[in-house]
C-alpha atoms as a PDB file:
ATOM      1  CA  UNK A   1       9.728  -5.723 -20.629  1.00  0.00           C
ATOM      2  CA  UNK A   2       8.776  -6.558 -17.208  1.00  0.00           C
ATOM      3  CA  UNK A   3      10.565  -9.947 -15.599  1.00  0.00           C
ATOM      4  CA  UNK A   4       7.864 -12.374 -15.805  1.00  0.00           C
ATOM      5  CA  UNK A   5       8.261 -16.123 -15.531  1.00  0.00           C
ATOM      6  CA  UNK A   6       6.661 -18.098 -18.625  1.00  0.00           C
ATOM      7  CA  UNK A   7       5.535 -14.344 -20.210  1.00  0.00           C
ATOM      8  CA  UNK A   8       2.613 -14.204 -17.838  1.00  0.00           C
ATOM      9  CA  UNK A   9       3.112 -15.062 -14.440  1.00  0.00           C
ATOM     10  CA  UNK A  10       5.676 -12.813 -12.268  1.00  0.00           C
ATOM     11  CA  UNK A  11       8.068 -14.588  -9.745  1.00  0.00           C
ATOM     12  CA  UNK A  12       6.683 -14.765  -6.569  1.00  0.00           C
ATOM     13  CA  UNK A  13       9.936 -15.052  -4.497  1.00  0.00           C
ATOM     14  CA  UNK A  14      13.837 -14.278  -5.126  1.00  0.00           C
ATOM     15  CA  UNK A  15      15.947 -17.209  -5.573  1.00  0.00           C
ATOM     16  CA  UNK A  16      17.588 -16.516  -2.014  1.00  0.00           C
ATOM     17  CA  UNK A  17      13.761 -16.166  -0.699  1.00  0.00           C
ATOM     18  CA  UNK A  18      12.817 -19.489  -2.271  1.00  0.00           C
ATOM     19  CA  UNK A  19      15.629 -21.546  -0.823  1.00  0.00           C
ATOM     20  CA  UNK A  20      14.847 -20.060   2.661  1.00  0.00           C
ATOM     21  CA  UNK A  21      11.566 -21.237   2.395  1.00  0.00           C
ATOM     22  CA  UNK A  22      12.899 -24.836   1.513  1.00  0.00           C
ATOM     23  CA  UNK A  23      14.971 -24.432   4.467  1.00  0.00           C
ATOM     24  CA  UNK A  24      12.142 -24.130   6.649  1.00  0.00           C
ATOM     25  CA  UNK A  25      13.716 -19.909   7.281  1.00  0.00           C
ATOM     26  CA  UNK A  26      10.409 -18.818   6.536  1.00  0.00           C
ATOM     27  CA  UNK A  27      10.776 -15.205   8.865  1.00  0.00           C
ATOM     28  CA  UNK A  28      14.023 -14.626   7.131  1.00  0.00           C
ATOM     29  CA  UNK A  29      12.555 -14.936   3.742  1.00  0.00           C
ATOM     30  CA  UNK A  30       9.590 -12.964   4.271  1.00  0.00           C
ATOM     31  CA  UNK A  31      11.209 -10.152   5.811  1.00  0.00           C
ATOM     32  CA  UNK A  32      13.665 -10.114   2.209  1.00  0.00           C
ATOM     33  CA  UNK A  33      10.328  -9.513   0.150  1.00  0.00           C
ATOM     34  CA  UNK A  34      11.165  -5.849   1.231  1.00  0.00           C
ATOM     35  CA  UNK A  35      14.534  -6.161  -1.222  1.00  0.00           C
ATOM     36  CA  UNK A  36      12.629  -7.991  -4.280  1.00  0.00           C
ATOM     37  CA  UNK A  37      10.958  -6.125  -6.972  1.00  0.00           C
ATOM     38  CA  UNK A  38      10.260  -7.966 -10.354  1.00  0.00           C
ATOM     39  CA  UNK A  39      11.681  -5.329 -12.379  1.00  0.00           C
ATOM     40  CA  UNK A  40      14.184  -4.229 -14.548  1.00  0.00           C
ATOM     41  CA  UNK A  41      16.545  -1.072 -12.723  1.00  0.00           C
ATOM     42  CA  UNK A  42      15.054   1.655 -15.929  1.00  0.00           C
ATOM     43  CA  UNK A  43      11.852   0.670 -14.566  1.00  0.00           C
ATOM     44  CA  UNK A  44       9.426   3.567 -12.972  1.00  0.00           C
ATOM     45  CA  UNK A  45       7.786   2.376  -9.690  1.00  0.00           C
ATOM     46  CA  UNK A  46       5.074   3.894  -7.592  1.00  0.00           C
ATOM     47  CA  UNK A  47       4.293   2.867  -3.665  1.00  0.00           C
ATOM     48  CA  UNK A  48       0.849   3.713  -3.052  1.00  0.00           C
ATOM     49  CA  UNK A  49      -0.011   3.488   0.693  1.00  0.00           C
ATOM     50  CA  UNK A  50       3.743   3.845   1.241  1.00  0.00           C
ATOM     51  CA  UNK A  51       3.670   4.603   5.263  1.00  0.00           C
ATOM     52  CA  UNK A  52       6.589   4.653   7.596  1.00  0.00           C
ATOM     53  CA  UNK A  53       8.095   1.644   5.953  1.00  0.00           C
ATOM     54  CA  UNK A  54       8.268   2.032   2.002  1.00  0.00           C
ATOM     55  CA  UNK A  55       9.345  -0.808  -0.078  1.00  0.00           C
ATOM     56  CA  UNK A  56      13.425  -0.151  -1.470  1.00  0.00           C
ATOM     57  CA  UNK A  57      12.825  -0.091  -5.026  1.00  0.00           C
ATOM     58  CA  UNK A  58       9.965   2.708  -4.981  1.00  0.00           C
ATOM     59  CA  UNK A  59      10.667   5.523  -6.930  1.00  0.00           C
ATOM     60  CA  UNK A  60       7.449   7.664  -6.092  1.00  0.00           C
ATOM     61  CA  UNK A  61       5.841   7.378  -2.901  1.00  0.00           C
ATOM     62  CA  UNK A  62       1.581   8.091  -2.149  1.00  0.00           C
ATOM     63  CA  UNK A  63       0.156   7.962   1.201  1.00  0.00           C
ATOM     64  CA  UNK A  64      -3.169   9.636   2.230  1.00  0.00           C
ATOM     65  CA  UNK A  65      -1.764  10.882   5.889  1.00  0.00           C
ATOM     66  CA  UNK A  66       0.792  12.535   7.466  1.00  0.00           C
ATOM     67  CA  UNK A  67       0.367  10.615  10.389  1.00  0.00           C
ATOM     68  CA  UNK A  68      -2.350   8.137  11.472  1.00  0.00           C
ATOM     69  CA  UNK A  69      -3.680   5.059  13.721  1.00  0.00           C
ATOM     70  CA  UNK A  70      -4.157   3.047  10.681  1.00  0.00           C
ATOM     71  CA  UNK A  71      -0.578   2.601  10.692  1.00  0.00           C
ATOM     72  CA  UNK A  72       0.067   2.968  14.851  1.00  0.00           C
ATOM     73  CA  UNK A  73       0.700   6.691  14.563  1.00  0.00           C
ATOM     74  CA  UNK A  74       4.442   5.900  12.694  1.00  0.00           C
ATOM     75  CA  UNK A  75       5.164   9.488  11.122  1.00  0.00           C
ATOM     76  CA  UNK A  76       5.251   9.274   6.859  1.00  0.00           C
ATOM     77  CA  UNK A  77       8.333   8.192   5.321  1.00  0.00           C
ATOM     78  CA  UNK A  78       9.191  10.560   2.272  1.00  0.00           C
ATOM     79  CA  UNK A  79      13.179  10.229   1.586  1.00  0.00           C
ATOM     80  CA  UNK A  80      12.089  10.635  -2.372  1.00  0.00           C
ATOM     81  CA  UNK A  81       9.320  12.218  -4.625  1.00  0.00           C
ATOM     82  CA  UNK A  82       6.351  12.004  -2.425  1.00  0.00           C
ATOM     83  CA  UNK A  83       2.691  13.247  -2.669  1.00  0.00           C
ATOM     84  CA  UNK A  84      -0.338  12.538  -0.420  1.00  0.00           C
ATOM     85  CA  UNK A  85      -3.533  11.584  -2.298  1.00  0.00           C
ATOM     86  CA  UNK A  86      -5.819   8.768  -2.122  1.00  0.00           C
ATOM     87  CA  UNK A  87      -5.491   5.516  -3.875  1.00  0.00           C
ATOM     88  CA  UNK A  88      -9.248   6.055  -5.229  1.00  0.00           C
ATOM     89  CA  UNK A  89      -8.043   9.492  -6.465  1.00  0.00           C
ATOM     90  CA  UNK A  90      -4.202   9.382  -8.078  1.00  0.00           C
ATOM     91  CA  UNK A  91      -3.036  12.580  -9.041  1.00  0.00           C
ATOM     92  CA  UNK A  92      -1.270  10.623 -11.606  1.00  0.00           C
ATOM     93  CA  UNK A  93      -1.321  10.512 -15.650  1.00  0.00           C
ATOM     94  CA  UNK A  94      -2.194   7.745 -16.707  1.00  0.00           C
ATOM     95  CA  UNK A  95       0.396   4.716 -17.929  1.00  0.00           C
ATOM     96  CA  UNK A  96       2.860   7.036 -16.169  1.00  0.00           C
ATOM     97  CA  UNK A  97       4.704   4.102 -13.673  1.00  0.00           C
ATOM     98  CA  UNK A  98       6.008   0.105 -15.233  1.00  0.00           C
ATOM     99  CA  UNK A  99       5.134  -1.196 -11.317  1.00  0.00           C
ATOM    100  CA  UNK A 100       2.994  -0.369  -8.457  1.00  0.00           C
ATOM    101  CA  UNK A 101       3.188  -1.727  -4.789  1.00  0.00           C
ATOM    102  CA  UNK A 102       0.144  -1.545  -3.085  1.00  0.00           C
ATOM    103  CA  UNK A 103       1.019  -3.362   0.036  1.00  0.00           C
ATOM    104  CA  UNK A 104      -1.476  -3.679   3.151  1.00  0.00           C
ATOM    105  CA  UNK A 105      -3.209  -0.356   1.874  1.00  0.00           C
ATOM    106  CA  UNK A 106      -6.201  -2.222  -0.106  1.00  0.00           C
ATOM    107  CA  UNK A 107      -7.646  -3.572   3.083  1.00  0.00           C
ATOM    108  CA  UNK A 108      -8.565  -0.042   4.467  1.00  0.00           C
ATOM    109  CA  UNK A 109      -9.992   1.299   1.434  1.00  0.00           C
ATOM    110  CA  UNK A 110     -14.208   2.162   1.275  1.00  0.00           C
ATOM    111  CA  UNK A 111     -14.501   1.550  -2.069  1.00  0.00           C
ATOM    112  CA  UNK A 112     -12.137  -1.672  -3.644  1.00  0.00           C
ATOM    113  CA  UNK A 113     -13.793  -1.360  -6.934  1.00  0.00           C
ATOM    114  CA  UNK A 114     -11.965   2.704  -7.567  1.00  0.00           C
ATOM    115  CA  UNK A 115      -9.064   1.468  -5.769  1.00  0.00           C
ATOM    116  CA  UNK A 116      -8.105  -1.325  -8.195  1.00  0.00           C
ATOM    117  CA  UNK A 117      -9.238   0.722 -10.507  1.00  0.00           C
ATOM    118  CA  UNK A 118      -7.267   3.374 -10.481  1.00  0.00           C
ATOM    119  CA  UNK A 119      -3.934   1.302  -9.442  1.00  0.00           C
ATOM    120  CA  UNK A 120      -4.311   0.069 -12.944  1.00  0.00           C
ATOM    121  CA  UNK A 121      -4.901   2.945 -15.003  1.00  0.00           C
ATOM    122  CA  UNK A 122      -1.699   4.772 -13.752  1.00  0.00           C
ATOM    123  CA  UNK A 123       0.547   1.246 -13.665  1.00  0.00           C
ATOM    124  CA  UNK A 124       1.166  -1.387 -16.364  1.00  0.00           C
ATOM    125  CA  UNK A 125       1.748  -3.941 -13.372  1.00  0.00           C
ATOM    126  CA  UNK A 126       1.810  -4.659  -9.635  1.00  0.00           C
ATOM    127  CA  UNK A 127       2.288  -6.219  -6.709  1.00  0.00           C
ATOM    128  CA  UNK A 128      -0.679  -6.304  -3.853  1.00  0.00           C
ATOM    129  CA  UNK A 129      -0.228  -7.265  -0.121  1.00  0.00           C
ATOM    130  CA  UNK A 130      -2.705  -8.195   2.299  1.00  0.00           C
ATOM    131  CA  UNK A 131      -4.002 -10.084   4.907  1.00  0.00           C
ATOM    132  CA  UNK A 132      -5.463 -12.999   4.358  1.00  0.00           C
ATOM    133  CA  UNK A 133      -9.525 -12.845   4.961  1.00  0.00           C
ATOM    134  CA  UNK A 134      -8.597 -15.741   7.906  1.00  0.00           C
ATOM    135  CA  UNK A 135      -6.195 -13.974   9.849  1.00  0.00           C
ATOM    136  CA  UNK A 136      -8.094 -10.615   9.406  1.00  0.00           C
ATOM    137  CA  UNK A 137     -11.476 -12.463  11.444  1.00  0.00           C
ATOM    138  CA  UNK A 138      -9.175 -13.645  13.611  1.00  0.00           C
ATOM    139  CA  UNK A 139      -7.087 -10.544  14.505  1.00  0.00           C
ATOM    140  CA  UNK A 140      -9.835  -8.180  13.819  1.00  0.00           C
ATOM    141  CA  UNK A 141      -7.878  -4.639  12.746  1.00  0.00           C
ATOM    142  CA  UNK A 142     -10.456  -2.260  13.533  1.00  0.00           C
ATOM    143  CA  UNK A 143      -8.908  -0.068  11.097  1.00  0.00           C
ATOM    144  CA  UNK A 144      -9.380  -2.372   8.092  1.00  0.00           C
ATOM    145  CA  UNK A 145     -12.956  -2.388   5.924  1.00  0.00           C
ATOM    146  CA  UNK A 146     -11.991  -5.439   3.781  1.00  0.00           C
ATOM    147  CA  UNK A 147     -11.752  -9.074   4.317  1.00  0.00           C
ATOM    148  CA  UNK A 148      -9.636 -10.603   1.025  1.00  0.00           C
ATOM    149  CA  UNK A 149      -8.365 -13.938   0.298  1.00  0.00           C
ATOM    150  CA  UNK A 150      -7.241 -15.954  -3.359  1.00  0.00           C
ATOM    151  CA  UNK A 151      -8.816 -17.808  -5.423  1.00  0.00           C
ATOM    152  CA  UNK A 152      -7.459 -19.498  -8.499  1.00  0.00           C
ATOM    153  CA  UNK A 153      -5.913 -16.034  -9.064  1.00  0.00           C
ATOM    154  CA  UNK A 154      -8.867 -13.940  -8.422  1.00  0.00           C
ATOM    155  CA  UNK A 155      -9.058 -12.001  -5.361  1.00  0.00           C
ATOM    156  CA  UNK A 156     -12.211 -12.586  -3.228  1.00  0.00           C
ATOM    157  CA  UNK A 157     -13.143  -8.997  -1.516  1.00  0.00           C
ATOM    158  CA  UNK A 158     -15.753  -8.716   1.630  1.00  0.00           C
ATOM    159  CA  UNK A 159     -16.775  -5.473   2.835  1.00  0.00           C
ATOM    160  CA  UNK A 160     -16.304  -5.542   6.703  1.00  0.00           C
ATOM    161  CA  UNK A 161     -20.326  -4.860   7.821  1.00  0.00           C
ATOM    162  CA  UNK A 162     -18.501  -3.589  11.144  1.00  0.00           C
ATOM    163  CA  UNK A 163     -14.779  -3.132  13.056  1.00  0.00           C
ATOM    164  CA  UNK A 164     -15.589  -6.131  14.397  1.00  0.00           C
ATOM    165  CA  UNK A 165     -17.212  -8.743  12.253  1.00  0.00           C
ATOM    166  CA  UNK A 166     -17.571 -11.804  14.528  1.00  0.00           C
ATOM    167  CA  UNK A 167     -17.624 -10.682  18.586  1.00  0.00           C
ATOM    168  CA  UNK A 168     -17.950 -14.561  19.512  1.00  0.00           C
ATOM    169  CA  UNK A 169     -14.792 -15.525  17.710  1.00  0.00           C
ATOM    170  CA  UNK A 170     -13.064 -12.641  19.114  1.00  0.00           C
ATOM    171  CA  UNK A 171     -14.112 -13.177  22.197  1.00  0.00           C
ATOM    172  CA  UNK A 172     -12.533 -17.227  21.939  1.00  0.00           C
ATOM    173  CA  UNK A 173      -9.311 -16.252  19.963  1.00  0.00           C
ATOM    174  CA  UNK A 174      -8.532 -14.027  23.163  1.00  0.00           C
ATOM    175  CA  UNK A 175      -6.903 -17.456  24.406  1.00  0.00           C
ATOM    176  CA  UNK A 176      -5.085 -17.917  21.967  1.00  0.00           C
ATOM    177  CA  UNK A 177      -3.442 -14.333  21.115  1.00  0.00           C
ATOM    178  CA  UNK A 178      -0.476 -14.556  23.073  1.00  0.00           C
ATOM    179  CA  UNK A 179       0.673 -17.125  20.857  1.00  0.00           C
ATOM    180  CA  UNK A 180      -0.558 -16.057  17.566  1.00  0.00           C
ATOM    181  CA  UNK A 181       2.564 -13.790  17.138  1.00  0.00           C
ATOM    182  CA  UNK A 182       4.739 -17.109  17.339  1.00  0.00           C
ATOM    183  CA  UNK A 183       2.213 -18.463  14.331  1.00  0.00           C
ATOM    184  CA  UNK A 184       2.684 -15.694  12.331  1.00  0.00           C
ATOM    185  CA  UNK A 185       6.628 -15.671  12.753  1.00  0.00           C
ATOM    186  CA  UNK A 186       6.960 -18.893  11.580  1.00  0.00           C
ATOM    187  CA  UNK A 187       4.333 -19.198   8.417  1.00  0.00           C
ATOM    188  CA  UNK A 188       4.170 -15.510   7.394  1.00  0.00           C
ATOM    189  CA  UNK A 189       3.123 -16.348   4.015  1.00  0.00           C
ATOM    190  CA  UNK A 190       0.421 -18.886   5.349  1.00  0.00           C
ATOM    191  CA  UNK A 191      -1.526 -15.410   6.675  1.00  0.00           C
ATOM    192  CA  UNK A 192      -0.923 -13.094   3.531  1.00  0.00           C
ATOM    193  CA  UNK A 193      -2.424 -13.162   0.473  1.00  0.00           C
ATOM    194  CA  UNK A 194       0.601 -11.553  -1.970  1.00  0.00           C
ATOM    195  CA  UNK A 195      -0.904 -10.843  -5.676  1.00  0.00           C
ATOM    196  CA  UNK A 196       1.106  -9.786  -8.767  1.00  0.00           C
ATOM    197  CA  UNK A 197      -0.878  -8.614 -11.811  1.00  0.00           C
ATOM    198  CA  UNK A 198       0.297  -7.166 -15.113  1.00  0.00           C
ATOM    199  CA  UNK A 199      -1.679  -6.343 -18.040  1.00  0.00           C
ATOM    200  CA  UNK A 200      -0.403  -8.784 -20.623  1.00  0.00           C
ATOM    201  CA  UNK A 201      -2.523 -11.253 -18.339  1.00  0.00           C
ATOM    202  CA  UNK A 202      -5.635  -9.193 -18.302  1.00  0.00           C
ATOM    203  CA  UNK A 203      -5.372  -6.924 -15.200  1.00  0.00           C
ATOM    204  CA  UNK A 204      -6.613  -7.735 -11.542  1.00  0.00           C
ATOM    205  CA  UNK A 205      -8.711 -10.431 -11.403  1.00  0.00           C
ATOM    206  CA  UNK A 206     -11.159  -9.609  -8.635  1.00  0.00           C
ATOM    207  CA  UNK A 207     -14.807 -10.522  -7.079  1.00  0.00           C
ATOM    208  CA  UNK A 208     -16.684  -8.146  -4.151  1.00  0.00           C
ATOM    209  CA  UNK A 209     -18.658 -10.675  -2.456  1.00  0.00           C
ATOM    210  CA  UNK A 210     -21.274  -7.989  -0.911  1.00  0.00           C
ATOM    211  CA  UNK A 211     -21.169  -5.120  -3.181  1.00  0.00           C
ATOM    212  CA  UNK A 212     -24.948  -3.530  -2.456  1.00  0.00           C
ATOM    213  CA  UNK A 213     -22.920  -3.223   0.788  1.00  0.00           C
ATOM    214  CA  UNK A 214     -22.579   0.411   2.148  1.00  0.00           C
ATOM    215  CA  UNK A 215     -20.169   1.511   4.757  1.00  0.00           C
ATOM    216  CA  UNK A 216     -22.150   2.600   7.826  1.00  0.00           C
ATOM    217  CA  UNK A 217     -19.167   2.754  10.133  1.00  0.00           C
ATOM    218  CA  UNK A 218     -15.793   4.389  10.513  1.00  0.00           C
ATOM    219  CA  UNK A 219     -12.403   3.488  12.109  1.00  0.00           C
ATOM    220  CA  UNK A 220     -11.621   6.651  15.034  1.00  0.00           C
ATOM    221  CA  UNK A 221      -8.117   7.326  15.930  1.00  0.00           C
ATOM    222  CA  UNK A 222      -7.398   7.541  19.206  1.00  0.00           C
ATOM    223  CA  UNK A 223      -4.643   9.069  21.470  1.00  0.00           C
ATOM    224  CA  UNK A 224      -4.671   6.256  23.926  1.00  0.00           C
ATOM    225  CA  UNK A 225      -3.454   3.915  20.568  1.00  0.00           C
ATOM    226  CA  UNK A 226      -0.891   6.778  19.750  1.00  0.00           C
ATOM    227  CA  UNK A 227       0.556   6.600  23.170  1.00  0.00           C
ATOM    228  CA  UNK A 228       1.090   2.610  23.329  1.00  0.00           C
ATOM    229  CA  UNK A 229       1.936   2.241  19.861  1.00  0.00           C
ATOM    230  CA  UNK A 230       4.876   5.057  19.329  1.00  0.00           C
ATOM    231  CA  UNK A 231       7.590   3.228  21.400  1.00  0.00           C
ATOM    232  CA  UNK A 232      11.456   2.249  21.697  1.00  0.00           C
ATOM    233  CA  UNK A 233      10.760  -1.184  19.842  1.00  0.00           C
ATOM    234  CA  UNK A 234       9.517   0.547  16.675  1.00  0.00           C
ATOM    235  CA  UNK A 235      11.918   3.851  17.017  1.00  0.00           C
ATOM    236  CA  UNK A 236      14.992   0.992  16.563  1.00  0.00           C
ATOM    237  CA  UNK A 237      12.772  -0.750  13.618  1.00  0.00           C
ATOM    238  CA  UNK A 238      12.508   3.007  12.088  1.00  0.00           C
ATOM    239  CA  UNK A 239      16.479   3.617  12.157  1.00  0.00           C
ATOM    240  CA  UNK A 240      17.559  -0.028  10.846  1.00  0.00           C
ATOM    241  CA  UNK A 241      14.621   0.287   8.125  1.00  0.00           C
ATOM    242  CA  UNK A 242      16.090   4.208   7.460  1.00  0.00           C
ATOM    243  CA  UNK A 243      19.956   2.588   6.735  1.00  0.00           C
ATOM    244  CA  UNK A 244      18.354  -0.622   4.731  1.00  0.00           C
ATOM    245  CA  UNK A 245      16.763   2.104   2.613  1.00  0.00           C
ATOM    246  CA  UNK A 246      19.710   4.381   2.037  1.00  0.00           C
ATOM    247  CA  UNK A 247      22.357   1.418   1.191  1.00  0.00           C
ATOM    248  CA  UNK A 248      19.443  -0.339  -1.137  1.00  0.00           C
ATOM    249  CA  UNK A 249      16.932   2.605  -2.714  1.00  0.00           C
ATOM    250  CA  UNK A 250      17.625   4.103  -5.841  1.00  0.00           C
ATOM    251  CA  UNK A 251      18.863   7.129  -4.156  1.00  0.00           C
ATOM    252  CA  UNK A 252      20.645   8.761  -6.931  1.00  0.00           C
ATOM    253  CA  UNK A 253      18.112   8.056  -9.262  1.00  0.00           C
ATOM    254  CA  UNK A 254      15.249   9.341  -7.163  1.00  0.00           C
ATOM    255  CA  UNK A 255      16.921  12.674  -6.700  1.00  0.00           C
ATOM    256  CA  UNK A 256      16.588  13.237 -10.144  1.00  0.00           C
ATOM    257  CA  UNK A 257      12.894  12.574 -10.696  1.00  0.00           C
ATOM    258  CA  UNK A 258      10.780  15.223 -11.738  1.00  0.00           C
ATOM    259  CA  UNK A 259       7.720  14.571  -9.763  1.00  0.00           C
ATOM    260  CA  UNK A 260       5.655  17.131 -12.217  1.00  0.00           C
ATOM    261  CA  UNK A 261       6.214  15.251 -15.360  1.00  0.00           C
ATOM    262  CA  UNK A 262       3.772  12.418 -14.365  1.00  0.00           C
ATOM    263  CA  UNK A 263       1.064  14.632 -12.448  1.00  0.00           C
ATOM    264  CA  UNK A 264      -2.665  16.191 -13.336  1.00  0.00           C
ATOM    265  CA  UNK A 265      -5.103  17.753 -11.486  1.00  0.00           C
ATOM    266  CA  UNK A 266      -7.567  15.625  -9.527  1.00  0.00           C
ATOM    267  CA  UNK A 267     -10.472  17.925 -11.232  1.00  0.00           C
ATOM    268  CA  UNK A 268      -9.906  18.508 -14.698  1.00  0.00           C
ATOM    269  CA  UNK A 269      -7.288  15.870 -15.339  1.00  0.00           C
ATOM    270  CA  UNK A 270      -5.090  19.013 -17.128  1.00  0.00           C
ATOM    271  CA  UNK A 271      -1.078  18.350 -16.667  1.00  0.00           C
ATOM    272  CA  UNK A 272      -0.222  22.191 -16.866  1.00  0.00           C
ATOM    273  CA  UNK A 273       0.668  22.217 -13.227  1.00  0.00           C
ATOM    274  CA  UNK A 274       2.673  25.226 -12.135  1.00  0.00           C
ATOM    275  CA  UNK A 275       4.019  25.795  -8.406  1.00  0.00           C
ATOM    276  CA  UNK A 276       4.165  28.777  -6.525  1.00  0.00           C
ATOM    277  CA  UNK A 277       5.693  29.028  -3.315  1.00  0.00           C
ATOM    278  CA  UNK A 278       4.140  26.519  -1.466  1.00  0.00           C
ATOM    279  CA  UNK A 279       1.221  25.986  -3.719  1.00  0.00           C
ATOM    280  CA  UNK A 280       1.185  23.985  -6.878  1.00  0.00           C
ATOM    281  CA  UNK A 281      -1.456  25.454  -9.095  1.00  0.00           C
ATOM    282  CA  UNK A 282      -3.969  24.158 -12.329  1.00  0.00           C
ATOM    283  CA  UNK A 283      -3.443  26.488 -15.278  1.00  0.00           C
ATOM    284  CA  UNK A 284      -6.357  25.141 -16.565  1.00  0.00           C
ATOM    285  CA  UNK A 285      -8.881  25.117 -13.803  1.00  0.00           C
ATOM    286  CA  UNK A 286      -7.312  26.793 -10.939  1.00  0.00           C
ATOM    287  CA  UNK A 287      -7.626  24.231  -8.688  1.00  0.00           C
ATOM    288  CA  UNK A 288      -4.898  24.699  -5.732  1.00  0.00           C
ATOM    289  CA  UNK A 289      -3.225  21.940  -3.951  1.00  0.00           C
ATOM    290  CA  UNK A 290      -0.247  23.001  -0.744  1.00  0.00           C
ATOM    291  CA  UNK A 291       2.754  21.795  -0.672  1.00  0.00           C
ATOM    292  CA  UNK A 292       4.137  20.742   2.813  1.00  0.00           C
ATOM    293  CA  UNK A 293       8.134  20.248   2.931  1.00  0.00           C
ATOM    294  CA  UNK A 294       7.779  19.681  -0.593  1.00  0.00           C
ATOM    295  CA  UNK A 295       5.193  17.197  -0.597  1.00  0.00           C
ATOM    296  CA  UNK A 296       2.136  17.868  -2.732  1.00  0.00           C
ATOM    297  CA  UNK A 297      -1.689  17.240  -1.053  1.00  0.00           C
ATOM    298  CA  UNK A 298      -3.901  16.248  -3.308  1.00  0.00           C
ATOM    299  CA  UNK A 299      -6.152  14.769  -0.510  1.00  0.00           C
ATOM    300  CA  UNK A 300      -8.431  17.707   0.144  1.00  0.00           C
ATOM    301  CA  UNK A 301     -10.141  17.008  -2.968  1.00  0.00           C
ATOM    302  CA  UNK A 302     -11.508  13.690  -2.441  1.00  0.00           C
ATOM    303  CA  UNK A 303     -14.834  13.397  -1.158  1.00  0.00           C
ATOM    304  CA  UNK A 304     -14.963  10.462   1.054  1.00  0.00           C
ATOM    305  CA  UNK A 305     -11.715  11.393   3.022  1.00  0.00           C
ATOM    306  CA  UNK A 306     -12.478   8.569   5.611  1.00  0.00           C
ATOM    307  CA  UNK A 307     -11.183   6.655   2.756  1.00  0.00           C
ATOM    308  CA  UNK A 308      -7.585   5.109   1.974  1.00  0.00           C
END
């Protein structure tokens, strides 16, 4: 069984986080939410969305790019089982992980209603990260399509009707973006929405405020962002984050993992998956999928690849 407070509701914070937060050490506390995983140590869990900074306790790690502005150009972290595929799309049986991490992935994705859909047919629980709707007007990531906040345990979803939703109040919160940082330092967890959801409590509880909405507009990389983004700063943030992981990851365990035993094609849903050389293979359909330093790409086969 999953470690759930009163059978239903999951523990929001570690003890040590909690009593940093009543010590006012809110910085400290959020940046520990990186260690804490409400799970037991048998437990399977996936990181959807995983990046250049993966959560510790991940066991599997999904990410639709290589390498890509959404996430400042910061090359793809894959130190254990790994595949690229999109969220909408797992390549994933279902039931197959106990947890799954979604963090600040849902907010880029074109279509919220197959992304928290299929985060809950592969996963008996999770753990979502975002934004809050009020710091994303006020920050305006181009590269996000979603404005979400909470609601009595629901999440609230607004499709973005452009990269930048509200020029006027971008336009005044240029005064006040040098200090924003300094805002977000000290109440992290005033500017996040963090959601856990199992299904003993009946799933993800979510609303799309505008869902005859359709995406006419697309976030464009560009090499000017890859330039200022891929610096010193976040090359000594990528080699303390690569330690943290190898002193607290289940490194042992996640050598051991059999990626194939929880995969299935993306078009026939068959798990008779057999590789060959640097091509993993459908004996049922024949659908093909390449393997790149042994991680699998199922992302050629989604449709809508603008999508997270």
């Amino acid at each position: 069984m999953l470690n759930v407070e009163n059978k239903n509701i999951f523990k929001k914070e570690s003890f040590l986080m909690h009593l940093l937060i009543r010590l006012g050490l809110n910085s400290l506390a959020w940046s520990l939410r990186w260690l804490y995983c409400p799970v037991k140590k048998t437990d399977l869990v996936l990181e959807v969305g995983s990046g250049g900074s993966p959560y510790f306790r991940a066991n599997i790690l999904c990410d639709a790019y290589l390498n890509t502005g959404e996430r400042g150009f910061v090359p793809l972290v894959s130190d254990r089982p790994t595949v690229l595929a999109f969220v909408e799309n797992l390549p994933f049986k279902d039931s197959s992980f106990d947890f799954l991490i979604a963090s600040h992935v849902l907010e880029h994705s074109m279509d919220p209603d197959k992304f928290l859909s299929e985060i809950q047919r592969v996963a008996k629980a999770g753990y979502i990260e975002v934004p809050d709707a009020f710091m994303e007007r006020l920050t305006n990531y181009k590269a996000h399509r979603l404005e979400i906040s909470e609601e009595n345990n629901c999440l609230m979803i607004r499709k973005k009707t452009a990269s930048t939703v509200d020029i006027d109040l971008e336009h005044l919160f240029g005064k006040a973006k040098e200090i924003f940082p300094n805002w977000l330092t000290k109440f992290p967890f005033h500017f996040h929405v963090r959601y856990y959801w199992n299904r003993q409590t009946g799933g993800i509880k979510y609303k799309i405020l505008n869902p005859e909405y359709k995406f006419d507009w697309q976030y464009q990389d560009s090499e000017s962002t890859q330039k200022a983004n891929i610096n010193l700063k976040i090359k000594i943030k990528q080699f303390v984050l690569k330690i943290f992981r190898v002193i607290f990851s289940q490194n042992k365990r996640n050598k051991l993992i059999n990626i194939f035993d929880y995969l299935v094609c993306l078009d026939c849903k068959n798990d008779k998956l057999n590789r060959i050389d640097n091509v993993l293979v459908c004996q049922s359909c024949g659908k093909q999928y390449l393997i790149h330093n042994n991680i699998i790409d199922f992302t050629n086969n989604y449709e809508n690849s603008s999508s997270r």
